[in-house]
C-alpha atoms as a PDB file:
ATOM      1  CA  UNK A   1       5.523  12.558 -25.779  1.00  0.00           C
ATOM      2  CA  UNK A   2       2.360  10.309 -26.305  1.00  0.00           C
ATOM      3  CA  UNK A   3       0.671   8.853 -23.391  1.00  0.00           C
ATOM      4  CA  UNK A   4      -1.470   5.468 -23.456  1.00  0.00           C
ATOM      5  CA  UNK A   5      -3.004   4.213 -20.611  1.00  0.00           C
ATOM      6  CA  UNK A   6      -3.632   0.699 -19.999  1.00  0.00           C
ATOM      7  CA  UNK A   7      -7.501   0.371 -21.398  1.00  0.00           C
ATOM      8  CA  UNK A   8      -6.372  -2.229 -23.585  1.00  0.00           C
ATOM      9  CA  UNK A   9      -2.862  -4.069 -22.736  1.00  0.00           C
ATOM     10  CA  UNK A  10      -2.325  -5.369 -25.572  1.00  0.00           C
ATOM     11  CA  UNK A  11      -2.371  -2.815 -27.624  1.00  0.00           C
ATOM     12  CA  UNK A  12      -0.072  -0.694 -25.420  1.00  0.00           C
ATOM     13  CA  UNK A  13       2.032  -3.622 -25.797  1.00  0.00           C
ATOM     14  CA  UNK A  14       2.146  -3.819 -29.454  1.00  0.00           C
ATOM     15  CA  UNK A  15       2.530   0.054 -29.637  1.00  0.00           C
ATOM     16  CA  UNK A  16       5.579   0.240 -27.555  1.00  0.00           C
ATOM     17  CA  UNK A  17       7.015  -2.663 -29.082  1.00  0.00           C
ATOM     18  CA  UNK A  18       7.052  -0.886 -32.292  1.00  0.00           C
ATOM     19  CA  UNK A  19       8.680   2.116 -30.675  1.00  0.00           C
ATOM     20  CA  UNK A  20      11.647   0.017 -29.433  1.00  0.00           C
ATOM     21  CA  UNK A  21      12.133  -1.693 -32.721  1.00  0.00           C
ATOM     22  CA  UNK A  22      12.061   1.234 -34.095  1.00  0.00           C
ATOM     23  CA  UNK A  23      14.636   2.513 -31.909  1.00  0.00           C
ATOM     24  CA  UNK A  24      12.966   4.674 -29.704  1.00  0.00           C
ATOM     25  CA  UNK A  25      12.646   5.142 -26.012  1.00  0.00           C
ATOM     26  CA  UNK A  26       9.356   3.913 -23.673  1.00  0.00           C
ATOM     27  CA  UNK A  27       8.307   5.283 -20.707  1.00  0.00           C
ATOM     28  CA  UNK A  28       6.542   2.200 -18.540  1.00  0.00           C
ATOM     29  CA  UNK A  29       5.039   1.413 -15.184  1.00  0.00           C
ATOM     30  CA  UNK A  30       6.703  -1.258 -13.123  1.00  0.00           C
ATOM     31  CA  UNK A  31       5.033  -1.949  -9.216  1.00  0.00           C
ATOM     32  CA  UNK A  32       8.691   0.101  -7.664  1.00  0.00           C
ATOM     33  CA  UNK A  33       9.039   3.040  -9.633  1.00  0.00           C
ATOM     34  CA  UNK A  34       8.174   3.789 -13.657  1.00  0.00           C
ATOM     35  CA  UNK A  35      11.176   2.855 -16.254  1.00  0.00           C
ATOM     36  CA  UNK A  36      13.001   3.941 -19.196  1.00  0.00           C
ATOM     37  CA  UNK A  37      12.848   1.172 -21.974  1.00  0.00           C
ATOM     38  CA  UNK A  38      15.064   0.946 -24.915  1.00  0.00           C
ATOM     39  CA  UNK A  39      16.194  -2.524 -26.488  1.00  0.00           C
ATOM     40  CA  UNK A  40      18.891  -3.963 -25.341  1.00  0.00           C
ATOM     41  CA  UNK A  41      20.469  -5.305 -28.220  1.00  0.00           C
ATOM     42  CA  UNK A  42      20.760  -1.750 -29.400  1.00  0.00           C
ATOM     43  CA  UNK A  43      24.354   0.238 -29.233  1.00  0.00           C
ATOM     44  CA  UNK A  44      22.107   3.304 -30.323  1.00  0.00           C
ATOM     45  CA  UNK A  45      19.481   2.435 -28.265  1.00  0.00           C
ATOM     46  CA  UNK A  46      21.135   2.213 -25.047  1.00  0.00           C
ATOM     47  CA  UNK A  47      23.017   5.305 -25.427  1.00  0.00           C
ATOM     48  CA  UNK A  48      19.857   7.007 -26.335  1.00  0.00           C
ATOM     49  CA  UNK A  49      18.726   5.719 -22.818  1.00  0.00           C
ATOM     50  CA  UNK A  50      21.525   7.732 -20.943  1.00  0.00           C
ATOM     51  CA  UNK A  51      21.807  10.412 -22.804  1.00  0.00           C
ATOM     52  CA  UNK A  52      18.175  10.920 -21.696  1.00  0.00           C
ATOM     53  CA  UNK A  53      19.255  10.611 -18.575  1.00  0.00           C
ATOM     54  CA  UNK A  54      21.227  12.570 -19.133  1.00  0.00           C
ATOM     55  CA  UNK A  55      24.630  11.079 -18.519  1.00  0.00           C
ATOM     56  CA  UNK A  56      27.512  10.482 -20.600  1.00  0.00           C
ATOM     57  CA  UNK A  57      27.211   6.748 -22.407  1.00  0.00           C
ATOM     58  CA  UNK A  58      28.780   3.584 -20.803  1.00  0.00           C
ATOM     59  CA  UNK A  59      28.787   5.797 -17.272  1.00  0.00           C
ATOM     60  CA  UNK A  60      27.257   3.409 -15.038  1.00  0.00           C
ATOM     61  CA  UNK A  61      25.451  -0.239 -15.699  1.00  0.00           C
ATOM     62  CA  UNK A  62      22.107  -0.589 -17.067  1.00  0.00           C
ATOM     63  CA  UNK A  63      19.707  -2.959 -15.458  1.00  0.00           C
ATOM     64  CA  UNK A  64      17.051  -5.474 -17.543  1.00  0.00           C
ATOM     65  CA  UNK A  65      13.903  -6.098 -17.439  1.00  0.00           C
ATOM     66  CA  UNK A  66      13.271  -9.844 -18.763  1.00  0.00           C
ATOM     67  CA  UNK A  67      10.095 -11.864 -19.380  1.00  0.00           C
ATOM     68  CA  UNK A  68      10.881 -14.434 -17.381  1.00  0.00           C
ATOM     69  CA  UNK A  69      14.282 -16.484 -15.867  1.00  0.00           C
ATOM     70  CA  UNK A  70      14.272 -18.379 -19.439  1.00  0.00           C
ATOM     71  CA  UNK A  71      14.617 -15.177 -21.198  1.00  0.00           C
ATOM     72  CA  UNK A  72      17.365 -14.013 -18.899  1.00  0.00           C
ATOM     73  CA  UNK A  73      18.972 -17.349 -19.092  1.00  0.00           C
ATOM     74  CA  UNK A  74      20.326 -16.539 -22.369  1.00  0.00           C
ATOM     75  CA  UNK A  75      22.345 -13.069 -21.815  1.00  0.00           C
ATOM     76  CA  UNK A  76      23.053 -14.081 -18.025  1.00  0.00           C
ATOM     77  CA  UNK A  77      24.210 -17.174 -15.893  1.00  0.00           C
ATOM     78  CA  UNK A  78      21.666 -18.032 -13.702  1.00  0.00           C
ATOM     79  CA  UNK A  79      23.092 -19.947 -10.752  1.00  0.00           C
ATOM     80  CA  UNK A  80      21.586 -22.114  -7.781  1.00  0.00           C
ATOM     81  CA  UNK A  81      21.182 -19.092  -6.083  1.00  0.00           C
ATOM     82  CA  UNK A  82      19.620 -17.062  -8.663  1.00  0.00           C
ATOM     83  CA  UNK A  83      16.804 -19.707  -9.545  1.00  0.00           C
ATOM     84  CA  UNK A  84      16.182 -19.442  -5.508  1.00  0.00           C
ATOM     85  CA  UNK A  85      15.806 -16.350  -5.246  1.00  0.00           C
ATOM     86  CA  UNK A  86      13.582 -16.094  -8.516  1.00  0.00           C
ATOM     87  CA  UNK A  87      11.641 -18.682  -6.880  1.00  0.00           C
ATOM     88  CA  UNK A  88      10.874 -16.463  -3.963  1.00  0.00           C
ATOM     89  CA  UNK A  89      10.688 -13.562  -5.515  1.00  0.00           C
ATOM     90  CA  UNK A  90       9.962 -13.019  -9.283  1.00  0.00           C
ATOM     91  CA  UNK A  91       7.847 -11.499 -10.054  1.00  0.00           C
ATOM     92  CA  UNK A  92       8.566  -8.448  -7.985  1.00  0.00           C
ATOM     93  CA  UNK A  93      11.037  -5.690  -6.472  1.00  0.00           C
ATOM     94  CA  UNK A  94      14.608  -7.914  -7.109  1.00  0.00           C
ATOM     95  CA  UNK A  95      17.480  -6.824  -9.155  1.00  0.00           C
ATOM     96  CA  UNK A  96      19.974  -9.696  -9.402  1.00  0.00           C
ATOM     97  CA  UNK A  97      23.234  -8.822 -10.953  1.00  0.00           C
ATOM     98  CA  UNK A  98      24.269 -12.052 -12.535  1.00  0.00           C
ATOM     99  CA  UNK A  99      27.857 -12.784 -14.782  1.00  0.00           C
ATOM    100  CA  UNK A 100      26.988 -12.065 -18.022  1.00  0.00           C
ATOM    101  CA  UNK A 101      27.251 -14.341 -20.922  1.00  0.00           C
ATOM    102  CA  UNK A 102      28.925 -11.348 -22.854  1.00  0.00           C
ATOM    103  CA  UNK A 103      25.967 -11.697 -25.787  1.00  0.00           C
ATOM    104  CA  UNK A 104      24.466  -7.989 -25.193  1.00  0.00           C
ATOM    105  CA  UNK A 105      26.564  -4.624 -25.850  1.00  0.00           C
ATOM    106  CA  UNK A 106      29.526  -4.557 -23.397  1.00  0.00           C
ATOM    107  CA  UNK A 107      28.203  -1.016 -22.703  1.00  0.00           C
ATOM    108  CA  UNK A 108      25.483  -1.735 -20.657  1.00  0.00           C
ATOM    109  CA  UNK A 109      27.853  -3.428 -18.098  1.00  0.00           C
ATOM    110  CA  UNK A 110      29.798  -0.079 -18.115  1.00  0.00           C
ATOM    111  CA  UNK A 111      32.999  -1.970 -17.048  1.00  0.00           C
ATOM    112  CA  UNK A 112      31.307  -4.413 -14.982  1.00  0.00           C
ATOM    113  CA  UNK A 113      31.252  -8.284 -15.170  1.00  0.00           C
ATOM    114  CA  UNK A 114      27.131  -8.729 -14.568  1.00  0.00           C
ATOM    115  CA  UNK A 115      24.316  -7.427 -15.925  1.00  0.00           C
ATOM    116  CA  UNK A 116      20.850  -6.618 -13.783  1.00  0.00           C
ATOM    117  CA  UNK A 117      18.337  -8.778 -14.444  1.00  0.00           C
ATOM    118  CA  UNK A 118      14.775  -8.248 -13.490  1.00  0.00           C
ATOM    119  CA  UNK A 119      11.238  -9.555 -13.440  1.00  0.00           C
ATOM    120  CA  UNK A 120       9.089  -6.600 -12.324  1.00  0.00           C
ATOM    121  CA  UNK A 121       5.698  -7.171 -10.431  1.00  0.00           C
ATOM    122  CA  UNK A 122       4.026  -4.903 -12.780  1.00  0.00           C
ATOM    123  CA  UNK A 123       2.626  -7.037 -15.909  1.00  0.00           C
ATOM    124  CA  UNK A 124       3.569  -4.358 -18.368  1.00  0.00           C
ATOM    125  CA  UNK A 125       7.070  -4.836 -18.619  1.00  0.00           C
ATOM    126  CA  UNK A 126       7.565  -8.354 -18.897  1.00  0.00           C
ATOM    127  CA  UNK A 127       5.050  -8.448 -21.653  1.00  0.00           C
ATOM    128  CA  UNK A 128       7.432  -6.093 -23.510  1.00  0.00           C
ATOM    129  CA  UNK A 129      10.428  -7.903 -23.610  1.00  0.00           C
ATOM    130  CA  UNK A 130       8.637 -11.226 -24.399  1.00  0.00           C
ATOM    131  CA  UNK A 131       6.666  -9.600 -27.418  1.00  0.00           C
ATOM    132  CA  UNK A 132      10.356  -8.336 -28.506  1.00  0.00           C
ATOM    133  CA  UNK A 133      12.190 -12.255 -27.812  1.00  0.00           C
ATOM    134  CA  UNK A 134      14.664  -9.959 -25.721  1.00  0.00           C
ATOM    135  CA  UNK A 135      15.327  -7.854 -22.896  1.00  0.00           C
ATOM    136  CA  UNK A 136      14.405  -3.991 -22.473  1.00  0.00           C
ATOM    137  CA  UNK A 137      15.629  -1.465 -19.849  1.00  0.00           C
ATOM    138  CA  UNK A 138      14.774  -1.081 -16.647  1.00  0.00           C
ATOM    139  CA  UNK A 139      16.327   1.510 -15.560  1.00  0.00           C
ATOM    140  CA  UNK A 140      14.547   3.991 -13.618  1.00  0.00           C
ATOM    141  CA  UNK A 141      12.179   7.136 -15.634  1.00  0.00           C
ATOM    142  CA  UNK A 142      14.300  10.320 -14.112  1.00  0.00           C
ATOM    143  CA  UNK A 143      17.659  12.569 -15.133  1.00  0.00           C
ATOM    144  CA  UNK A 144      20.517  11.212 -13.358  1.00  0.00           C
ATOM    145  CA  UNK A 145      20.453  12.027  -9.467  1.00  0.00           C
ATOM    146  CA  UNK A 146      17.130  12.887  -9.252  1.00  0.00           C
ATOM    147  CA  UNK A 147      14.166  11.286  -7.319  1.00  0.00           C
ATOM    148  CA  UNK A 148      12.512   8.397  -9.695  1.00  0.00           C
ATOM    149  CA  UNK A 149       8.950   8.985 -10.982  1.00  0.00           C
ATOM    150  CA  UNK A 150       6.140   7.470  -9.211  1.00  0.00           C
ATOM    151  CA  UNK A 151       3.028   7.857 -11.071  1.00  0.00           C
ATOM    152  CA  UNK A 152       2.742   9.158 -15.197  1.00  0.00           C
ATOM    153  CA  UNK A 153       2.798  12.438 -14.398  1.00  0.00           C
ATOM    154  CA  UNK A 154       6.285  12.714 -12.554  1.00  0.00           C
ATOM    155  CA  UNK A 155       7.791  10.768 -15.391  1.00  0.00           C
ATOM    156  CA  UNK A 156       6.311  13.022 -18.096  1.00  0.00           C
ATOM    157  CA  UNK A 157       7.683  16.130 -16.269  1.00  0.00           C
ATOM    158  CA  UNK A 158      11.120  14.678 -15.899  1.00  0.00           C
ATOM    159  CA  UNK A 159      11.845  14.520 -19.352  1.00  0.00           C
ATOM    160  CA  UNK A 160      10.087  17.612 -20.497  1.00  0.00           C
ATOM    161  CA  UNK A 161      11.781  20.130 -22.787  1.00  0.00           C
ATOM    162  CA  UNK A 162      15.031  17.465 -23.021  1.00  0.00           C
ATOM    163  CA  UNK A 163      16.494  16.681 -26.699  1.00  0.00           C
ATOM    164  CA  UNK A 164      16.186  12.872 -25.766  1.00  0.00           C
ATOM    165  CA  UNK A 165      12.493  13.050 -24.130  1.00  0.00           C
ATOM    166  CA  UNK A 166      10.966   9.692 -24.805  1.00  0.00           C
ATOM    167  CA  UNK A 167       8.336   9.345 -27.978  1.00  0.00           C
ATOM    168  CA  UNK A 168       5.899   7.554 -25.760  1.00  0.00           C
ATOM    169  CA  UNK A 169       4.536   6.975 -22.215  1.00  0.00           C
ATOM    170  CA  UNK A 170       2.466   3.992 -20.717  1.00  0.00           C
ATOM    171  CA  UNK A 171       0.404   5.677 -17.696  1.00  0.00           C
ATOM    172  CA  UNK A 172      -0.364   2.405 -15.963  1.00  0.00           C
ATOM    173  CA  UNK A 173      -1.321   4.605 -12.465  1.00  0.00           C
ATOM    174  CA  UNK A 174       0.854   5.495  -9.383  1.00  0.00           C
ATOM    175  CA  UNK A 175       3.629   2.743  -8.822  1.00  0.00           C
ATOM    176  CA  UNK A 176       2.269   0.365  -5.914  1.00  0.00           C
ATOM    177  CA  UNK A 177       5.338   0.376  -3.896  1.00  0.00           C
ATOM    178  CA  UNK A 178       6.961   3.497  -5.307  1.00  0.00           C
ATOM    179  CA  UNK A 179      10.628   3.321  -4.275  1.00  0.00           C
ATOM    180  CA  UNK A 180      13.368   1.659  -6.058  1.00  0.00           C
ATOM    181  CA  UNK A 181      14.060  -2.107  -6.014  1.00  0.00           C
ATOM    182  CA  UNK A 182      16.640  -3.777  -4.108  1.00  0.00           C
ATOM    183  CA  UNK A 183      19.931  -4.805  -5.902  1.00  0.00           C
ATOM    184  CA  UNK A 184      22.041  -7.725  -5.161  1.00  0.00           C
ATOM    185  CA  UNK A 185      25.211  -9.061  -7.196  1.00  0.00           C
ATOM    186  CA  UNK A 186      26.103 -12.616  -7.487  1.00  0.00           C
ATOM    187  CA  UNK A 187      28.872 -12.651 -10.066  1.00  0.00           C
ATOM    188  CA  UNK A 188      30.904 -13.812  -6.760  1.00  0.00           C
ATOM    189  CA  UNK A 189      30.907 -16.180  -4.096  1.00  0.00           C
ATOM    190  CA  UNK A 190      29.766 -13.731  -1.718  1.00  0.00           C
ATOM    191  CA  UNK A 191      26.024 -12.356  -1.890  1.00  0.00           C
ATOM    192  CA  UNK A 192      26.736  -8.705  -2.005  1.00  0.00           C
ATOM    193  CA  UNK A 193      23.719  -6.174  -1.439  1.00  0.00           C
ATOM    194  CA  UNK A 194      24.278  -3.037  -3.811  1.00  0.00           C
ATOM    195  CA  UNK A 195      21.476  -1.469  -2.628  1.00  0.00           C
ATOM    196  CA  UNK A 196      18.331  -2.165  -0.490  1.00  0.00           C
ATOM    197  CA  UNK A 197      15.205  -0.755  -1.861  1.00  0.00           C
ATOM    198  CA  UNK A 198      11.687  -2.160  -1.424  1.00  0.00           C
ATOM    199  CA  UNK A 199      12.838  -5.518  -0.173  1.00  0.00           C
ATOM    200  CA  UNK A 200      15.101  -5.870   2.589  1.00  0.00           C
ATOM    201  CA  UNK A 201      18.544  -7.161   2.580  1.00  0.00           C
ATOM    202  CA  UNK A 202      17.805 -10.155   5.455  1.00  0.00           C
ATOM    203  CA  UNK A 203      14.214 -11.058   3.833  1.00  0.00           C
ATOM    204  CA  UNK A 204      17.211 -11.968   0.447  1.00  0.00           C
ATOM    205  CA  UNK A 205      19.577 -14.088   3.191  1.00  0.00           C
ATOM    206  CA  UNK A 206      16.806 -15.483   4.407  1.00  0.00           C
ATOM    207  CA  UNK A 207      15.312 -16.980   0.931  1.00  0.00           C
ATOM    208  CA  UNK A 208      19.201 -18.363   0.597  1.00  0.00           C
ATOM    209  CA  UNK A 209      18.957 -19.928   3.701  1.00  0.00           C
ATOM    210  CA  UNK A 210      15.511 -21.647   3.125  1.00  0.00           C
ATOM    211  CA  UNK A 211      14.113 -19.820   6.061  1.00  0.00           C
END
Protein backbone atom coordinates (compact mmCIF):
# COMPACT_ATOMS: atom_id res chain seq x y z
CA UNK A 1 0.00 0.00 0.00
CA UNK A 2 1.30 3.56 -0.98
CA UNK A 3 0.71 6.39 1.29
CA UNK A 4 0.45 10.22 0.14
CA UNK A 5 -0.12 12.78 2.40
CA UNK A 6 -1.83 15.87 1.61
CA UNK A 7 1.38 18.30 0.72
CA UNK A 8 -0.13 18.94 -2.46
CA UNK A 9 -4.09 18.19 -2.90
CA UNK A 10 -4.20 18.13 -6.06
CA UNK A 11 -2.00 15.84 -6.88
CA UNK A 12 -3.33 13.31 -4.32
CA UNK A 13 -6.41 13.98 -6.13
CA UNK A 14 -5.29 13.20 -9.53
CA UNK A 15 -3.35 10.11 -8.17
CA UNK A 16 -6.28 8.47 -6.61
CA UNK A 17 -8.42 9.29 -9.36
CA UNK A 18 -6.31 7.24 -11.55
CA UNK A 19 -6.43 4.38 -9.08
CA UNK A 20 -10.27 4.26 -9.19
CA UNK A 21 -10.41 4.42 -12.92
CA UNK A 22 -8.23 2.03 -12.97
CA UNK A 23 -10.23 -0.07 -10.81
CA UNK A 24 -8.56 -0.04 -7.72
CA UNK A 25 -9.39 0.69 -4.15
CA UNK A 26 -8.45 4.25 -2.10
CA UNK A 27 -7.96 4.63 1.27
CA UNK A 28 -9.13 8.51 2.21
CA UNK A 29 -9.65 10.83 5.12
CA UNK A 30 -13.12 12.16 5.69
CA UNK A 31 -13.66 14.65 9.16
CA UNK A 32 -15.81 11.14 10.92
CA UNK A 33 -13.73 8.33 10.29
CA UNK A 34 -11.22 7.43 7.06
CA UNK A 35 -13.06 5.55 3.94
CA UNK A 36 -12.76 2.90 1.48
CA UNK A 37 -13.20 4.36 -2.13
CA UNK A 38 -13.93 2.41 -5.17
CA UNK A 39 -16.15 3.82 -8.15
CA UNK A 40 -19.38 3.37 -8.05
CA UNK A 41 -20.28 2.66 -11.41
CA UNK A 42 -18.09 -0.38 -11.07
CA UNK A 43 -19.73 -4.12 -10.58
CA UNK A 44 -15.95 -5.13 -10.03
CA UNK A 45 -15.21 -2.32 -8.18
CA UNK A 46 -17.72 -2.49 -5.57
CA UNK A 47 -17.27 -6.04 -4.91
CA UNK A 48 -13.63 -5.43 -4.63
CA UNK A 49 -14.76 -2.95 -1.82
CA UNK A 50 -16.40 -5.79 0.33
CA UNK A 51 -14.45 -8.34 -0.31
CA UNK A 52 -11.85 -6.09 1.38
CA UNK A 53 -13.95 -5.85 3.93
CA UNK A 54 -14.13 -8.68 3.97
CA UNK A 55 -17.73 -9.67 3.47
CA UNK A 56 -19.48 -11.59 0.97
CA UNK A 57 -20.69 -9.11 -2.14
CA UNK A 58 -24.20 -7.47 -2.18
CA UNK A 59 -24.24 -8.26 1.92
CA UNK A 60 -25.22 -5.02 3.17
CA UNK A 61 -25.67 -1.36 1.32
CA UNK A 62 -22.87 0.75 0.38
CA UNK A 63 -22.97 4.40 1.19
CA UNK A 64 -21.64 7.47 -1.37
CA UNK A 65 -19.67 9.99 -1.12
CA UNK A 66 -20.81 12.80 -3.75
CA UNK A 67 -19.34 16.19 -4.72
CA UNK A 68 -22.08 18.00 -4.05
CA UNK A 69 -26.31 17.62 -3.96
CA UNK A 70 -26.08 18.18 -7.96
CA UNK A 71 -23.92 15.23 -8.30
CA UNK A 72 -26.15 13.13 -6.10
CA UNK A 73 -29.15 14.46 -7.84
CA UNK A 74 -28.54 12.23 -10.65
CA UNK A 75 -28.31 8.54 -9.01
CA UNK A 76 -30.76 9.68 -6.08
CA UNK A 77 -34.12 11.66 -5.56
CA UNK A 78 -33.48 14.44 -3.59
CA UNK A 79 -36.67 15.59 -1.89
CA UNK A 80 -37.81 18.82 0.12
CA UNK A 81 -36.43 17.29 2.93
CA UNK A 82 -33.21 16.24 1.62
CA UNK A 83 -32.26 19.78 0.12
CA UNK A 84 -33.09 20.92 3.96
CA UNK A 85 -31.18 18.99 5.50
CA UNK A 86 -28.20 19.49 2.94
CA UNK A 87 -28.78 23.01 3.62
CA UNK A 88 -28.01 22.57 7.26
CA UNK A 89 -25.70 20.23 7.06
CA UNK A 90 -23.50 19.44 3.97
CA UNK A 91 -20.79 19.54 4.16
CA UNK A 92 -20.37 17.34 7.18
CA UNK A 93 -21.22 14.09 9.34
CA UNK A 94 -24.91 13.23 7.40
CA UNK A 95 -25.72 10.10 5.61
CA UNK A 96 -29.10 10.50 3.90
CA UNK A 97 -30.50 7.39 2.42
CA UNK A 98 -32.51 8.69 -0.45
CA UNK A 99 -34.80 6.37 -3.25
CA UNK A 100 -32.58 5.67 -5.78
CA UNK A 101 -33.01 6.47 -9.36
CA UNK A 102 -31.90 2.77 -10.11
CA UNK A 103 -28.83 4.27 -12.52
CA UNK A 104 -25.85 2.70 -10.28
CA UNK A 105 -25.31 -1.25 -9.78
CA UNK A 106 -28.37 -2.66 -7.92
CA UNK A 107 -25.65 -4.20 -5.69
CA UNK A 108 -24.75 -1.44 -3.77
CA UNK A 109 -28.39 -1.17 -2.45
CA UNK A 110 -27.97 -4.86 -1.36
CA UNK A 111 -31.80 -5.32 -1.58
CA UNK A 112 -32.64 -1.98 -0.48
CA UNK A 113 -34.69 0.82 -2.22
CA UNK A 114 -32.07 3.96 -1.32
CA UNK A 115 -28.75 4.53 -1.65
CA UNK A 116 -26.47 6.69 1.07
CA UNK A 117 -25.56 9.74 -0.08
CA UNK A 118 -22.94 11.89 1.47
CA UNK A 119 -21.03 15.15 1.44
CA UNK A 120 -18.18 14.66 3.93
CA UNK A 121 -16.63 17.72 5.86
CA UNK A 122 -13.28 16.62 4.87
CA UNK A 123 -12.30 18.35 1.36
CA UNK A 124 -10.63 15.23 0.10
CA UNK A 125 -13.43 13.24 -0.78
CA UNK A 126 -15.66 15.40 -2.53
CA UNK A 127 -12.84 16.47 -4.73
CA UNK A 128 -12.65 12.79 -5.76
CA UNK A 129 -15.86 12.13 -6.98
CA UNK A 130 -16.09 15.52 -8.81
CA UNK A 131 -12.63 14.92 -10.62
CA UNK A 132 -14.30 11.36 -11.58
CA UNK A 133 -18.10 13.16 -12.78
CA UNK A 134 -19.43 10.38 -10.28
CA UNK A 135 -19.76 9.07 -6.95
CA UNK A 136 -17.07 6.97 -4.88
CA UNK A 137 -17.51 4.95 -1.64
CA UNK A 138 -17.81 5.97 1.52
CA UNK A 139 -17.91 3.34 3.35
CA UNK A 140 -15.89 3.15 6.35
CA UNK A 141 -11.64 1.94 6.11
CA UNK A 142 -12.00 -1.39 8.50
CA UNK A 143 -12.89 -5.44 8.05
CA UNK A 144 -16.43 -5.90 8.73
CA UNK A 145 -17.32 -5.55 12.59
CA UNK A 146 -14.43 -3.96 13.57
CA UNK A 147 -13.79 -0.43 15.05
CA UNK A 148 -13.32 2.18 11.95
CA UNK A 149 -9.86 3.78 11.49
CA UNK A 150 -9.24 7.11 12.84
CA UNK A 151 -6.02 8.42 11.72
CA UNK A 152 -3.61 6.71 8.56
CA UNK A 153 -2.10 4.49 10.60
CA UNK A 154 -5.22 2.45 11.93
CA UNK A 155 -6.42 2.22 8.37
CA UNK A 156 -3.08 0.93 7.04
CA UNK A 157 -3.03 -1.79 9.77
CA UNK A 158 -6.55 -2.89 9.07
CA UNK A 159 -5.94 -4.05 5.79
CA UNK A 160 -2.49 -5.41 6.23
CA UNK A 161 -1.53 -8.86 4.96
CA UNK A 162 -5.37 -9.09 3.25
CA UNK A 163 -5.58 -10.33 -0.59
CA UNK A 164 -7.81 -7.15 -1.25
CA UNK A 165 -5.53 -4.51 0.78
CA UNK A 166 -6.02 -1.24 -0.99
CA UNK A 167 -3.11 -0.01 -3.66
CA UNK A 168 -3.08 3.38 -2.06
CA UNK A 169 -3.65 5.51 1.09
CA UNK A 170 -4.30 9.36 1.50
CA UNK A 171 -2.90 10.18 5.19
CA UNK A 172 -4.77 13.44 5.53
CA UNK A 173 -4.08 13.28 9.71
CA UNK A 174 -6.32 11.94 12.58
CA UNK A 175 -10.13 12.25 11.60
CA UNK A 176 -11.48 15.53 13.45
CA UNK A 177 -14.50 13.99 14.88
CA UNK A 178 -13.47 10.35 14.65
CA UNK A 179 -16.68 8.34 15.04
CA UNK A 180 -19.02 7.35 12.39
CA UNK A 181 -21.65 9.63 10.81
CA UNK A 182 -25.20 9.61 11.52
CA UNK A 183 -27.59 7.80 9.06
CA UNK A 184 -31.07 8.71 8.27
CA UNK A 185 -33.46 7.15 5.47
CA UNK A 186 -36.00 9.07 3.65
CA UNK A 187 -37.17 6.70 0.94
CA UNK A 188 -40.53 6.99 3.19
CA UNK A 189 -42.80 9.32 4.64
CA UNK A 190 -41.43 8.83 7.93
CA UNK A 191 -37.80 10.23 8.83
CA UNK A 192 -36.26 7.10 10.11
CA UNK A 193 -32.79 7.36 12.04
CA UNK A 194 -30.61 4.17 11.10
CA UNK A 195 -28.06 5.13 13.17
CA UNK A 196 -26.86 8.18 15.23
CA UNK A 197 -23.24 8.87 14.97
CA UNK A 198 -21.55 12.27 15.26
CA UNK A 199 -24.73 14.25 14.87
CA UNK A 200 -27.61 13.67 16.93
CA UNK A 201 -30.91 12.36 15.95
CA UNK A 202 -33.05 15.68 17.44
CA UNK A 203 -30.29 18.29 16.07
CA UNK A 204 -31.83 16.22 12.25
CA UNK A 205 -35.76 16.85 13.56
CA UNK A 206 -34.90 19.94 14.46
CA UNK A 207 -33.37 21.19 10.90
CA UNK A 208 -36.94 19.59 9.53
CA UNK A 209 -38.74 21.60 11.73
CA UNK A 210 -36.91 24.95 10.96
CA UNK A 211 -35.90 25.21 14.54
Amino acid sequence: MKVIDLGNFDAAVTRAADEIRAGGAVIYPTDTVYALAVSAVSEAALDRADRAKGRAPAAKPLSLCVADLEQAAAFVEIDDRARTLADAFFPGALTMVCLSKNVLPARLQAGFPGVGIRVPGHPFGPALARALGHPITTTSANASGLPPAIDAASAQAAFAGSEFEPALLIDGGPAPIGMASTVIDLTGGEVKLLREGAIPFRAVLDALRGA
